[in-house]
PDB file of N, CA and C in Angstrom:
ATOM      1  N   UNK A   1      69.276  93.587 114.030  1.00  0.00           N
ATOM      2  CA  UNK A   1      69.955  94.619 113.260  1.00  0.00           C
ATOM      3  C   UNK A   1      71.023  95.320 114.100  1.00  0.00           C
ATOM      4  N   UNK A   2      70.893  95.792 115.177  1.00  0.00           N
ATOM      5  CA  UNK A   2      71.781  96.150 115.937  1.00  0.00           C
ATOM      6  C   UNK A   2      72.680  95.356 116.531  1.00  0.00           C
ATOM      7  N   UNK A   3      72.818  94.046 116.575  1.00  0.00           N
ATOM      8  CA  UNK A   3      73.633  93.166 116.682  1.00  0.00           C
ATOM      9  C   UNK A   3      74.557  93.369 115.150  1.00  0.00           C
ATOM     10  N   UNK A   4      74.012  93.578 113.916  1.00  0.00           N
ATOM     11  CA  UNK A   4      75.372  93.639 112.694  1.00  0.00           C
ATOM     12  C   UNK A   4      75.872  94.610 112.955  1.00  0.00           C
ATOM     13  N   UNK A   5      75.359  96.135 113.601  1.00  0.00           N
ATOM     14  CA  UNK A   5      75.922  97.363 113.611  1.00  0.00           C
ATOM     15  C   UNK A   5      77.181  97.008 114.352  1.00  0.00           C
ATOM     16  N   UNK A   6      76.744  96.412 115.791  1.00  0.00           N
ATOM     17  CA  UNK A   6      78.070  96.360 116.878  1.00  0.00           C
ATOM     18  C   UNK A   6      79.187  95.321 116.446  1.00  0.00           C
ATOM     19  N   UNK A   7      78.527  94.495 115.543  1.00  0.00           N
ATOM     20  CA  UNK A   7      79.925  93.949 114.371  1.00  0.00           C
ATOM     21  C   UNK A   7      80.534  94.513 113.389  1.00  0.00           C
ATOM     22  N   UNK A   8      79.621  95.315 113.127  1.00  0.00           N
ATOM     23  CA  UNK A   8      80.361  96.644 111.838  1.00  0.00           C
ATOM     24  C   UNK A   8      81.575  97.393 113.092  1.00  0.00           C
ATOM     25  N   UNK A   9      81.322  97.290 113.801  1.00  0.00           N
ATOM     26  CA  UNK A   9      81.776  99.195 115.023  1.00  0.00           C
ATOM     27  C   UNK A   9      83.230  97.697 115.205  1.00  0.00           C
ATOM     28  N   UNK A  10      82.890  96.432 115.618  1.00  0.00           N
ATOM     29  CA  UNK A  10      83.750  95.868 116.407  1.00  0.00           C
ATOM     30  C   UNK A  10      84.949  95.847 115.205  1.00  0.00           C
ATOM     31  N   UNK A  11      84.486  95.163 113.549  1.00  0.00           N
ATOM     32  CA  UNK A  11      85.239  95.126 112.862  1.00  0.00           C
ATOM     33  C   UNK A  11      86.635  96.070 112.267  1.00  0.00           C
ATOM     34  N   UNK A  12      85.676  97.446 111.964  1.00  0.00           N
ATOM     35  CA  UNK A  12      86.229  98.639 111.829  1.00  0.00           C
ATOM     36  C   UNK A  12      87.858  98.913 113.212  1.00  0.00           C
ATOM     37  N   UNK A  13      86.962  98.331 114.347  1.00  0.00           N
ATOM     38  CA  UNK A  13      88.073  98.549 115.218  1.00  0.00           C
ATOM     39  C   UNK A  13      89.176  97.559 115.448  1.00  0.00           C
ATOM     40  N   UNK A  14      88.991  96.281 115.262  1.00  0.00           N
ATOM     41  CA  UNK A  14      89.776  95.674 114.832  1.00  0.00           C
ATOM     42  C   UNK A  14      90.570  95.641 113.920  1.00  0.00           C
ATOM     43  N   UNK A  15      89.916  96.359 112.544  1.00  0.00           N
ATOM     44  CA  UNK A  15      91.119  96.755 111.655  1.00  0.00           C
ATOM     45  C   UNK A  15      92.027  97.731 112.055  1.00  0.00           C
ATOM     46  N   UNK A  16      91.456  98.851 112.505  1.00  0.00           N
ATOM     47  CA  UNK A  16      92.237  99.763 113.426  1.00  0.00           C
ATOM     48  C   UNK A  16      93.468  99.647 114.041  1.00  0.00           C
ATOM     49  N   UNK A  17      92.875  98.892 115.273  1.00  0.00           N
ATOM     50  CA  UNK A  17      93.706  98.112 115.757  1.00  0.00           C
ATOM     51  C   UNK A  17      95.052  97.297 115.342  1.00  0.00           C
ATOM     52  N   UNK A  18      94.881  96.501 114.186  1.00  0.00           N
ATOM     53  CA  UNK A  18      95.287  95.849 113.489  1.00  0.00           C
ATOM     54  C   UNK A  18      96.634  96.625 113.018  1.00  0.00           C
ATOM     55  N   UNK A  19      95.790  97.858 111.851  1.00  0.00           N
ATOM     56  CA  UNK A  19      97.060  98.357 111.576  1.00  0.00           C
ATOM     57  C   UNK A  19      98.288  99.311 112.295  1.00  0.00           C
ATOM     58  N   UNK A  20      97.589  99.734 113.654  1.00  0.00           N
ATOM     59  CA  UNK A  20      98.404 100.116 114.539  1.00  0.00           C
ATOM     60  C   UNK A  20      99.621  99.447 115.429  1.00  0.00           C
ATOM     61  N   UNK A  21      99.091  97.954 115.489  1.00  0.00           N
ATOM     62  CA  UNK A  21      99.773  96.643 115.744  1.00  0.00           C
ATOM     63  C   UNK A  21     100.992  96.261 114.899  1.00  0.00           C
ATOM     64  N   UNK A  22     100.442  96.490 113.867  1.00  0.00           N
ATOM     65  CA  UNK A  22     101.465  96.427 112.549  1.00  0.00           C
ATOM     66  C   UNK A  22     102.706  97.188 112.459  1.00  0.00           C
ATOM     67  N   UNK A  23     102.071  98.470 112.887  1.00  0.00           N
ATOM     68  CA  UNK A  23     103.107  99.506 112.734  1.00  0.00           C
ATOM     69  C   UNK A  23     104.230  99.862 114.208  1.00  0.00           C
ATOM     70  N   UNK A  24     103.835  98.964 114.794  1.00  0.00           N
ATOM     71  CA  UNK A  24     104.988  98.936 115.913  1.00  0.00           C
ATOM     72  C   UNK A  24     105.480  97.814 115.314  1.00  0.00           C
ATOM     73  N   UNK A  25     105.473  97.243 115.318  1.00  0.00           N
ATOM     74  CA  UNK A  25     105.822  95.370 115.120  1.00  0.00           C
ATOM     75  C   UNK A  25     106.737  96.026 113.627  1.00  0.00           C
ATOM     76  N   UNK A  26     106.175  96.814 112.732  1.00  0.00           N
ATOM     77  CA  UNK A  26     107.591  97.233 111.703  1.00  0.00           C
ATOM     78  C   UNK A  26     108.534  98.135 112.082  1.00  0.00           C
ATOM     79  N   UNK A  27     108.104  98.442 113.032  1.00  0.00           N
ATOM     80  CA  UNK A  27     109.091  99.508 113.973  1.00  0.00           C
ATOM     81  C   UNK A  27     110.059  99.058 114.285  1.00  0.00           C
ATOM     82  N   UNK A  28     109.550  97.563 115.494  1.00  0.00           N
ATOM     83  CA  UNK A  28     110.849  96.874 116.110  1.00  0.00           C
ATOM     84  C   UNK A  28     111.578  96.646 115.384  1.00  0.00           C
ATOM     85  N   UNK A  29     111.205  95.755 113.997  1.00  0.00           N
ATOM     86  CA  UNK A  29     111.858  94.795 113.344  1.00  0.00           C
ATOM     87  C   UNK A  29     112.915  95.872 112.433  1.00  0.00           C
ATOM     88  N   UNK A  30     112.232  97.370 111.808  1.00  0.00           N
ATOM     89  CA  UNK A  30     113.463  98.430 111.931  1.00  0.00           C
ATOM     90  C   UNK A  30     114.659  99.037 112.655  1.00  0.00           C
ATOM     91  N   UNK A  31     114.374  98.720 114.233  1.00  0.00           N
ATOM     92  CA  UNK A  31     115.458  98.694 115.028  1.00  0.00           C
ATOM     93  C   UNK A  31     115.850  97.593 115.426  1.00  0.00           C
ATOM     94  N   UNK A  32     116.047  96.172 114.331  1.00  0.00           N
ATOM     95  CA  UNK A  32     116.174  95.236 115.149  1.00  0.00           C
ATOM     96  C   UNK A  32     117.921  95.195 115.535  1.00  0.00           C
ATOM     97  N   UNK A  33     118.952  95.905 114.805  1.00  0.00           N
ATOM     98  CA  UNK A  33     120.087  96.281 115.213  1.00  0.00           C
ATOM     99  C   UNK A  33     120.275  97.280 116.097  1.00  0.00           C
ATOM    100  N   UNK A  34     119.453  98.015 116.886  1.00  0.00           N
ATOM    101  CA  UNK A  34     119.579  99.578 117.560  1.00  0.00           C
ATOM    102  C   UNK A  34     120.277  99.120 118.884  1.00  0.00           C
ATOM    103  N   UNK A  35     121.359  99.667 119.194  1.00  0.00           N
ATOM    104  CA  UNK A  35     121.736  98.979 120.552  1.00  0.00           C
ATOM    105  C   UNK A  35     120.591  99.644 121.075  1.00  0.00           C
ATOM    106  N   UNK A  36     120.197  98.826 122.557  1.00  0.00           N
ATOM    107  CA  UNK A  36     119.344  99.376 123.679  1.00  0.00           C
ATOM    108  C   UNK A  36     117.510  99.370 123.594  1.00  0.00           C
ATOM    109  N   UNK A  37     117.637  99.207 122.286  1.00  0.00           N
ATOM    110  CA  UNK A  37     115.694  99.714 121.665  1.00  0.00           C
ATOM    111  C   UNK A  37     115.155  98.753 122.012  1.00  0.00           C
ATOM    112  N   UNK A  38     114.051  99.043 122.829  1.00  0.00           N
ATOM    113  CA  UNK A  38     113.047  98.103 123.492  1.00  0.00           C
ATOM    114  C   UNK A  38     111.777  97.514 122.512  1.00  0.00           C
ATOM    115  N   UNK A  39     111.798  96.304 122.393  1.00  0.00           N
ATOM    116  CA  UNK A  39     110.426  96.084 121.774  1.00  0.00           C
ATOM    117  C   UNK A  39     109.114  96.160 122.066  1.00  0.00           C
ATOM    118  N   UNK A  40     108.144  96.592 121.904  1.00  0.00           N
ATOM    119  CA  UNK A  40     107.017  97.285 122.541  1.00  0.00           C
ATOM    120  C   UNK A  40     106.200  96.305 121.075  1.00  0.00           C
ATOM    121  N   UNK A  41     104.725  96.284 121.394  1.00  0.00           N
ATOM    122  CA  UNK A  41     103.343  96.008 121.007  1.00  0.00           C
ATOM    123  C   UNK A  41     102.394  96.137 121.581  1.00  0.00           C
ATOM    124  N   UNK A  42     101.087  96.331 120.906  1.00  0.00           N
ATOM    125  CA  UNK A  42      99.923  96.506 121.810  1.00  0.00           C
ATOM    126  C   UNK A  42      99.264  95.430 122.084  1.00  0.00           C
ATOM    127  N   UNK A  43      98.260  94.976 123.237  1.00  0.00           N
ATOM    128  CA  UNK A  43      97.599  94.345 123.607  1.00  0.00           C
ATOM    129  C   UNK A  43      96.726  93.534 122.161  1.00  0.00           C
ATOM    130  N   UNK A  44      96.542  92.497 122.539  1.00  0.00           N
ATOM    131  CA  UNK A  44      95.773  91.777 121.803  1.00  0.00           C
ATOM    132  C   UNK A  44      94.054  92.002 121.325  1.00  0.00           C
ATOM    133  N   UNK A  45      93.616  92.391 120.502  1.00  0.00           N
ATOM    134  CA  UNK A  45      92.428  93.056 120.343  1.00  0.00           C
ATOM    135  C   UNK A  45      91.206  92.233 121.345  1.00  0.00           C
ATOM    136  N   UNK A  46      91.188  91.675 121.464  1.00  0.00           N
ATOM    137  CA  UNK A  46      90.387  91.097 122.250  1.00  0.00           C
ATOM    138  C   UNK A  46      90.367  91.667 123.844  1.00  0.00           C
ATOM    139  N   UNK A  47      91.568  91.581 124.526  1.00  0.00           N
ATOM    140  CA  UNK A  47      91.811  92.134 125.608  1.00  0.00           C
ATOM    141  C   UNK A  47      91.638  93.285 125.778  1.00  0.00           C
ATOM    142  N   UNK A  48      91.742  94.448 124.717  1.00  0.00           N
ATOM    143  CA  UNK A  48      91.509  95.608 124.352  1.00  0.00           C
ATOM    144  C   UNK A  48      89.855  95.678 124.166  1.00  0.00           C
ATOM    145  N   UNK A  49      89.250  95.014 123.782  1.00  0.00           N
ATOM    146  CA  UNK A  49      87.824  95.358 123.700  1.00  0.00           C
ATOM    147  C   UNK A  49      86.969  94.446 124.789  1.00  0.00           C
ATOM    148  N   UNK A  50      87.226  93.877 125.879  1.00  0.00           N
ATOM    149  CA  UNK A  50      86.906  93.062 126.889  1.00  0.00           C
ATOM    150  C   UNK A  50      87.010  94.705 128.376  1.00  0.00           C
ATOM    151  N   UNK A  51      88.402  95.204 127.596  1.00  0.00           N
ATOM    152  CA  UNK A  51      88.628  95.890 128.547  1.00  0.00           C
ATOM    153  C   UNK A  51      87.937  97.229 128.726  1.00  0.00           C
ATOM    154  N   UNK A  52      87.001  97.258 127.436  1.00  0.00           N
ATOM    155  CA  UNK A  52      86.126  98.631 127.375  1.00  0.00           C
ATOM    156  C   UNK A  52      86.559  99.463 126.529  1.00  0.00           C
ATOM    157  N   UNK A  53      87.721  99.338 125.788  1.00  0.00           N
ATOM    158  CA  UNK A  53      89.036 100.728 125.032  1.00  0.00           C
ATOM    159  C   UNK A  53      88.710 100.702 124.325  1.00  0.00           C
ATOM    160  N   UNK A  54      87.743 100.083 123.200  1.00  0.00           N
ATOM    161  CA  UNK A  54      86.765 100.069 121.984  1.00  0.00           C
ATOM    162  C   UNK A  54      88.175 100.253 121.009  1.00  0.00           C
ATOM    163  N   UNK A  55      88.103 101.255 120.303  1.00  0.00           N
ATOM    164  CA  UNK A  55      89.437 101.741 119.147  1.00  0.00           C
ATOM    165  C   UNK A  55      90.163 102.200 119.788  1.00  0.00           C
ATOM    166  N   UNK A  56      90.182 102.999 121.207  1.00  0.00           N
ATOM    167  CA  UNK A  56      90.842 104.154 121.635  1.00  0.00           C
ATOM    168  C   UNK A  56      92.751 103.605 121.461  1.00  0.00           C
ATOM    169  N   UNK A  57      93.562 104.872 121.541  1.00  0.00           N
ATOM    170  CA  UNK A  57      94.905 104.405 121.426  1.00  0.00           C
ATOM    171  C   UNK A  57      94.940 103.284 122.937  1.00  0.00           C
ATOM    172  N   UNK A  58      95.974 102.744 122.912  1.00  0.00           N
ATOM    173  CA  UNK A  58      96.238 101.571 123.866  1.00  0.00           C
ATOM    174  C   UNK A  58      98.032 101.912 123.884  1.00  0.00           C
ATOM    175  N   UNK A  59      98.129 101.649 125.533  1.00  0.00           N
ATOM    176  CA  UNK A  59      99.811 101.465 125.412  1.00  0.00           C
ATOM    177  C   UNK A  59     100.916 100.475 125.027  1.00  0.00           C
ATOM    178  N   UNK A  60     101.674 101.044 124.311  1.00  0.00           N
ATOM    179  CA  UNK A  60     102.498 100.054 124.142  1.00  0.00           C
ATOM    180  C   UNK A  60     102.888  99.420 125.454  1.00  0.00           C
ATOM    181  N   UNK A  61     103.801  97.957 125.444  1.00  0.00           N
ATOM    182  CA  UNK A  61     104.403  97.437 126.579  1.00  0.00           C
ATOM    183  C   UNK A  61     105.782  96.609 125.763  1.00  0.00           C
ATOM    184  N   UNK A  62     106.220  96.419 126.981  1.00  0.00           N
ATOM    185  CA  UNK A  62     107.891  95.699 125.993  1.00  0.00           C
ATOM    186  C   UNK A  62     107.329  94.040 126.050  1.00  0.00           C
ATOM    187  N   UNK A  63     107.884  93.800 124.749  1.00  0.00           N
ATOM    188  CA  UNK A  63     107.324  92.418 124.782  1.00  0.00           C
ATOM    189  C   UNK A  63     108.022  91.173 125.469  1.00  0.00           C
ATOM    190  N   UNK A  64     109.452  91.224 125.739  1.00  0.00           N
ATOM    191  CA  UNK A  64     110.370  90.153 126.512  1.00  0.00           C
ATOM    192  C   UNK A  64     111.320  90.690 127.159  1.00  0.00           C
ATOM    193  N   UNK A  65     111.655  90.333 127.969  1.00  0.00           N
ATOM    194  CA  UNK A  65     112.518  90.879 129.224  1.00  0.00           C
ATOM    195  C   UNK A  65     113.926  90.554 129.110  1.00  0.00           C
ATOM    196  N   UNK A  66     114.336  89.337 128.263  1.00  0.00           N
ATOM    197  CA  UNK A  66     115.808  89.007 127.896  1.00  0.00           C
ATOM    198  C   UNK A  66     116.363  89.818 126.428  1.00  0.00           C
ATOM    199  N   UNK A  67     117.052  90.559 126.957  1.00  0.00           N
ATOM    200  CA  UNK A  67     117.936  91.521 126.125  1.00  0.00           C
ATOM    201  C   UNK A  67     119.004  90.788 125.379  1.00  0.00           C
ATOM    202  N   UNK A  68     119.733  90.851 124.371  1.00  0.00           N
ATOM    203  CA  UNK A  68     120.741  90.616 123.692  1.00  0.00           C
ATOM    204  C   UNK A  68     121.766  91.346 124.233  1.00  0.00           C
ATOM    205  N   UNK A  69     123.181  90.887 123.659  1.00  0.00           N
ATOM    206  CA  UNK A  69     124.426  91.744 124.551  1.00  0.00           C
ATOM    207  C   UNK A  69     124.246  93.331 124.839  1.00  0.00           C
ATOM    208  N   UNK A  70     123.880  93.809 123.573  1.00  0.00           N
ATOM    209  CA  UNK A  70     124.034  95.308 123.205  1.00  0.00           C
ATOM    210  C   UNK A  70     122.510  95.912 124.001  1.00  0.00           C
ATOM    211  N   UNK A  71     121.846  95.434 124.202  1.00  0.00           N
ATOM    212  CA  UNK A  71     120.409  95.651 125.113  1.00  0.00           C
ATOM    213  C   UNK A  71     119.157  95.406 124.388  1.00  0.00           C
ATOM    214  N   UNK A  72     119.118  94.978 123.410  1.00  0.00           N
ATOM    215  CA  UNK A  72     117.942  95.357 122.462  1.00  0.00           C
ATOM    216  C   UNK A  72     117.451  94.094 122.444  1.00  0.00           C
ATOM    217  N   UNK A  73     115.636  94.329 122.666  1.00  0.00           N
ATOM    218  CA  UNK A  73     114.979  92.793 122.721  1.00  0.00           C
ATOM    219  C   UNK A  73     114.369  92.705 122.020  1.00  0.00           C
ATOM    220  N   UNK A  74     114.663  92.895 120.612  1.00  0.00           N
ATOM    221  CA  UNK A  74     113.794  92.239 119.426  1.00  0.00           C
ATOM    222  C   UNK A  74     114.142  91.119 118.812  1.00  0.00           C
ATOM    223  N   UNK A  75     113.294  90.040 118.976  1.00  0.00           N
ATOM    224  CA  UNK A  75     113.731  88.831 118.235  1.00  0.00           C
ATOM    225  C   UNK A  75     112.839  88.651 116.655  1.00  0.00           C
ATOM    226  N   UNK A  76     113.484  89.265 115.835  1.00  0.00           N
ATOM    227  CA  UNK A  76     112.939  88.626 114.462  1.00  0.00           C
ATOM    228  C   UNK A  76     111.595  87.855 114.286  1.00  0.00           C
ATOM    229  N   UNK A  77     112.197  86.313 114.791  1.00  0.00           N
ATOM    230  CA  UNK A  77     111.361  85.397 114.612  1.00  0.00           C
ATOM    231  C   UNK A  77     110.317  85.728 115.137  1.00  0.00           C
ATOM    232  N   UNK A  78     109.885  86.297 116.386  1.00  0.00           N
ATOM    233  CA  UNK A  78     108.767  86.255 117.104  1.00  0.00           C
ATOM    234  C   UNK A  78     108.044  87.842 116.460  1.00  0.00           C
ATOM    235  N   UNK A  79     108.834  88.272 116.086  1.00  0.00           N
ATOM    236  CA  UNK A  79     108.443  89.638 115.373  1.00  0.00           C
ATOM    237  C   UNK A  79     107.410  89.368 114.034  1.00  0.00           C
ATOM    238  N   UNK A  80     108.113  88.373 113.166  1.00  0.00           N
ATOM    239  CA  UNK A  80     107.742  88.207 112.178  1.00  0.00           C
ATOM    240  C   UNK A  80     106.077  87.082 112.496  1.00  0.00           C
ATOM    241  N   UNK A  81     106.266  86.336 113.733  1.00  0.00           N
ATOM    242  CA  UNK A  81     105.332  85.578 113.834  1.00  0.00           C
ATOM    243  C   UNK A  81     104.148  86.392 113.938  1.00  0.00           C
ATOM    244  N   UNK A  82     104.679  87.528 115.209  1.00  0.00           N
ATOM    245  CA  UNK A  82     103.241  87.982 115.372  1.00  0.00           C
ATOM    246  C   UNK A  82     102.664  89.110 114.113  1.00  0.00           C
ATOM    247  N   UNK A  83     103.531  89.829 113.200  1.00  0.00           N
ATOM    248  CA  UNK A  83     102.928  89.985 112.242  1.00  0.00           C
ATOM    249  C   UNK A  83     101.784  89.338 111.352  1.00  0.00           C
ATOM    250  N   UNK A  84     102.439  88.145 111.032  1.00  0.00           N
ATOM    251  CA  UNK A  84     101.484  86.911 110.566  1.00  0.00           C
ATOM    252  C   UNK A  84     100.099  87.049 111.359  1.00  0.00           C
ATOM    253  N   UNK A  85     100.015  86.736 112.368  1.00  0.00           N
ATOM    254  CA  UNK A  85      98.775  87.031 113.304  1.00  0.00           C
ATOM    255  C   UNK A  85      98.064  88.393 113.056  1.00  0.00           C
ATOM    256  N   UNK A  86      98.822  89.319 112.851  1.00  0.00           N
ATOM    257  CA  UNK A  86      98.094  90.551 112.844  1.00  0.00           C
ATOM    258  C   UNK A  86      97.366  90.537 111.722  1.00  0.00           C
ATOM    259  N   UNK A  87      98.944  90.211 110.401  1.00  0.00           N
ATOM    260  CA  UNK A  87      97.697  90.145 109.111  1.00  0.00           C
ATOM    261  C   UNK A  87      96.100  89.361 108.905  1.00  0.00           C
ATOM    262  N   UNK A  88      96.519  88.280 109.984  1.00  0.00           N
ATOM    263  CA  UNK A  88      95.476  87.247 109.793  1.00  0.00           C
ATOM    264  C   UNK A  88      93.892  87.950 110.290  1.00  0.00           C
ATOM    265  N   UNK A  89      94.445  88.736 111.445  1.00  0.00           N
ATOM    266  CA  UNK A  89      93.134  89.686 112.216  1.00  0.00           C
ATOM    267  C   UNK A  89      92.876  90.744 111.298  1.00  0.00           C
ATOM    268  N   UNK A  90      93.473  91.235 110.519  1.00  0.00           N
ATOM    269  CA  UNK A  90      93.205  92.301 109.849  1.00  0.00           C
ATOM    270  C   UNK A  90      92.031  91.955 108.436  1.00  0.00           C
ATOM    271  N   UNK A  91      92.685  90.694 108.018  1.00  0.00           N
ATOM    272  CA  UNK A  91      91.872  90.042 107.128  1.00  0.00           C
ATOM    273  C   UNK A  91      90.869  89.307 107.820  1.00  0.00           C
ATOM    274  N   UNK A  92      90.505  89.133 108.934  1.00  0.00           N
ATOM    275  CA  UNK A  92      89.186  88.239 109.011  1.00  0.00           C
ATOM    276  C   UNK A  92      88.333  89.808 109.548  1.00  0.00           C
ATOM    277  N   UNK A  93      88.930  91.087 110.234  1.00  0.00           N
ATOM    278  CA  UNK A  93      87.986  91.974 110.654  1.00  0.00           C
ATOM    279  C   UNK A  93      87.529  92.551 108.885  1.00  0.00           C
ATOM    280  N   UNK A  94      88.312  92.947 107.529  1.00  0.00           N
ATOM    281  CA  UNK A  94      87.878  93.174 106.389  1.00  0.00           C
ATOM    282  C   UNK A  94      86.749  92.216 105.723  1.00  0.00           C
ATOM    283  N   UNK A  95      86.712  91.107 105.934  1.00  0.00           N
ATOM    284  CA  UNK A  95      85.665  89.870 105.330  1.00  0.00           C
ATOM    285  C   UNK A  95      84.750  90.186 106.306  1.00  0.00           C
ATOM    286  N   UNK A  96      84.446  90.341 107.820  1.00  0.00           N
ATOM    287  CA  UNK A  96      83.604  90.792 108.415  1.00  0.00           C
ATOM    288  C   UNK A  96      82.768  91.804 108.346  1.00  0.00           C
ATOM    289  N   UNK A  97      83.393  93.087 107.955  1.00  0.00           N
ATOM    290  CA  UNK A  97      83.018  94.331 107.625  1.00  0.00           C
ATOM    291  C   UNK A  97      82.364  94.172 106.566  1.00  0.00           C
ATOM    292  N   UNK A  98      83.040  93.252 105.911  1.00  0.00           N
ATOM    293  CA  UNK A  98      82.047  93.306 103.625  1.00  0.00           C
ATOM    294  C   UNK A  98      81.069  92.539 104.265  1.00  0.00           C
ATOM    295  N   UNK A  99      80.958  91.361 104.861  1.00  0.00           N
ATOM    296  CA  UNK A  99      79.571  90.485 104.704  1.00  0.00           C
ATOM    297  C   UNK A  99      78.569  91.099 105.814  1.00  0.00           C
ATOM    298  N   UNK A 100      79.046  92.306 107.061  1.00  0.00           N
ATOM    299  CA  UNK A 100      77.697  92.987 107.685  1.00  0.00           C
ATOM    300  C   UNK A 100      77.447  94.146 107.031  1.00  0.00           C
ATOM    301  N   UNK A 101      78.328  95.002 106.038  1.00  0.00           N
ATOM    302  CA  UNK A 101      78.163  95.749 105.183  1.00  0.00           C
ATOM    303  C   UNK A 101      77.276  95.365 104.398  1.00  0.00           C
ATOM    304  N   UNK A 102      77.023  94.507 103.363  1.00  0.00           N
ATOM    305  CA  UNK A 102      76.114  93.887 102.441  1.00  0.00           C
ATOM    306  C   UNK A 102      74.772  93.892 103.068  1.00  0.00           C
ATOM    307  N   UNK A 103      75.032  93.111 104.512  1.00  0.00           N
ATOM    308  CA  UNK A 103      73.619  93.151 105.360  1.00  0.00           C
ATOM    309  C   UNK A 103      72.776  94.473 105.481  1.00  0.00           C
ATOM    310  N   UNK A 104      73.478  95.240 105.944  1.00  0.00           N
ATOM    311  CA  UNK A 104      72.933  96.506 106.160  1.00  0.00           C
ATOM    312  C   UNK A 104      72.563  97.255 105.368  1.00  0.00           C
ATOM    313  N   UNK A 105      72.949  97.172 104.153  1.00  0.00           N
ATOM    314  CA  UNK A 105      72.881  97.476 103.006  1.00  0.00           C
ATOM    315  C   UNK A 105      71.585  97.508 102.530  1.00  0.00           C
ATOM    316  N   UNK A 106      71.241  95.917 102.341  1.00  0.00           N
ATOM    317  CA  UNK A 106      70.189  95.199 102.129  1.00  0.00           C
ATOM    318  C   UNK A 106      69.208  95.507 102.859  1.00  0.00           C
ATOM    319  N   UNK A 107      69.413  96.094 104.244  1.00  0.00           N
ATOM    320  CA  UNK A 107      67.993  96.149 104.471  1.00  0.00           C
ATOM    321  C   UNK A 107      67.775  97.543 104.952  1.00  0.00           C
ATOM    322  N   UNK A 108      68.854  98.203 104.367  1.00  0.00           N
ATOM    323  CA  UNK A 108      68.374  99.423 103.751  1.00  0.00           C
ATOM    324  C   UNK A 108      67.601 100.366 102.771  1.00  0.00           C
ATOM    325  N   UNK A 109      67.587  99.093 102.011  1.00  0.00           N
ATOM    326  CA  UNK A 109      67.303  99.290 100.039  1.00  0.00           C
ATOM    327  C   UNK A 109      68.105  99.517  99.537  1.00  0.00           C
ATOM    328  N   UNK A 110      69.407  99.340  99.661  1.00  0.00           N
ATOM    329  CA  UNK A 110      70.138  99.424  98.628  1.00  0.00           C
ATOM    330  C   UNK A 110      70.793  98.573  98.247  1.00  0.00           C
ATOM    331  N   UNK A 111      70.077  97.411  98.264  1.00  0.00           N
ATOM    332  CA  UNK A 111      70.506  95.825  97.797  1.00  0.00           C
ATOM    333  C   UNK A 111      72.172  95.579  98.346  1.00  0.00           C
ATOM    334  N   UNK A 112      72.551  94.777  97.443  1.00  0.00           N
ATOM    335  CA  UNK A 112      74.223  94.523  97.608  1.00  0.00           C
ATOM    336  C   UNK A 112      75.189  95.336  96.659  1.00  0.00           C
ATOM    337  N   UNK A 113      74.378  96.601  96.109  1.00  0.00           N
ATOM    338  CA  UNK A 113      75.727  97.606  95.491  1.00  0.00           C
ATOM    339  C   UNK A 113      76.435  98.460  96.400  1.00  0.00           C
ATOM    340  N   UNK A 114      77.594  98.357  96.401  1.00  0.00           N
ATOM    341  CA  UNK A 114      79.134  98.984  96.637  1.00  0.00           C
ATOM    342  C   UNK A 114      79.706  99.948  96.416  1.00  0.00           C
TER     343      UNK A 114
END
């Protein structure tokens, strides 16, 4: 049982995570014309919870070191890729959360209602 809890705690933070990930990553791709604006993201959730930081905020870092003329290192493509990824973590930590949710649920007594 305490093994679903620390998948409930891990999930929750992964979504967390997730949408905080998101919201830089729409940031860049908002300044992707800004002369000078650095692209920043956070660590990969995994590395983030290996590293002990559970949900806690995490720092941004710039993601590539080759600038365009005007200074600004956001590349679209790789912007848009790692979105894709994020959504993908965001949706497997939500399907995680419903099927140890149900668990816990259940052996609570309160069957599988929602």
């Amino acid at each position: 049982m305490m093994e679903k809890l620390e998948l409930i705690r891990m999930s929750q933070g992964l979504a967390a995570h997730s949408g905080a990930r998101l919201g830089l990553l729409a940031r860049n791709i908002a300044h992707a014309d800004t002369p000078g604006f650095r692209a920043a993201d956070l660590p990969r959730f995994a590395e983030v919870y290996r590293a002990g930081e559970g949900q806690g905020p995490v720092r941004a870092r710039p993601l590539r070191l080759q600038a365009e003329p005007n200074g600004n290192t956001v590349a679209l493509d790789d912007q848009l890729r790692r979105m894709a990824e994020v959504r993908q973590a965001h949706e497997m930590a939500l399907a995680v959360y419903r099927s140890t949710s149900g668990v816990v649920r259940a052996a609570l007594g309160r069957g599988g209602q929602g």
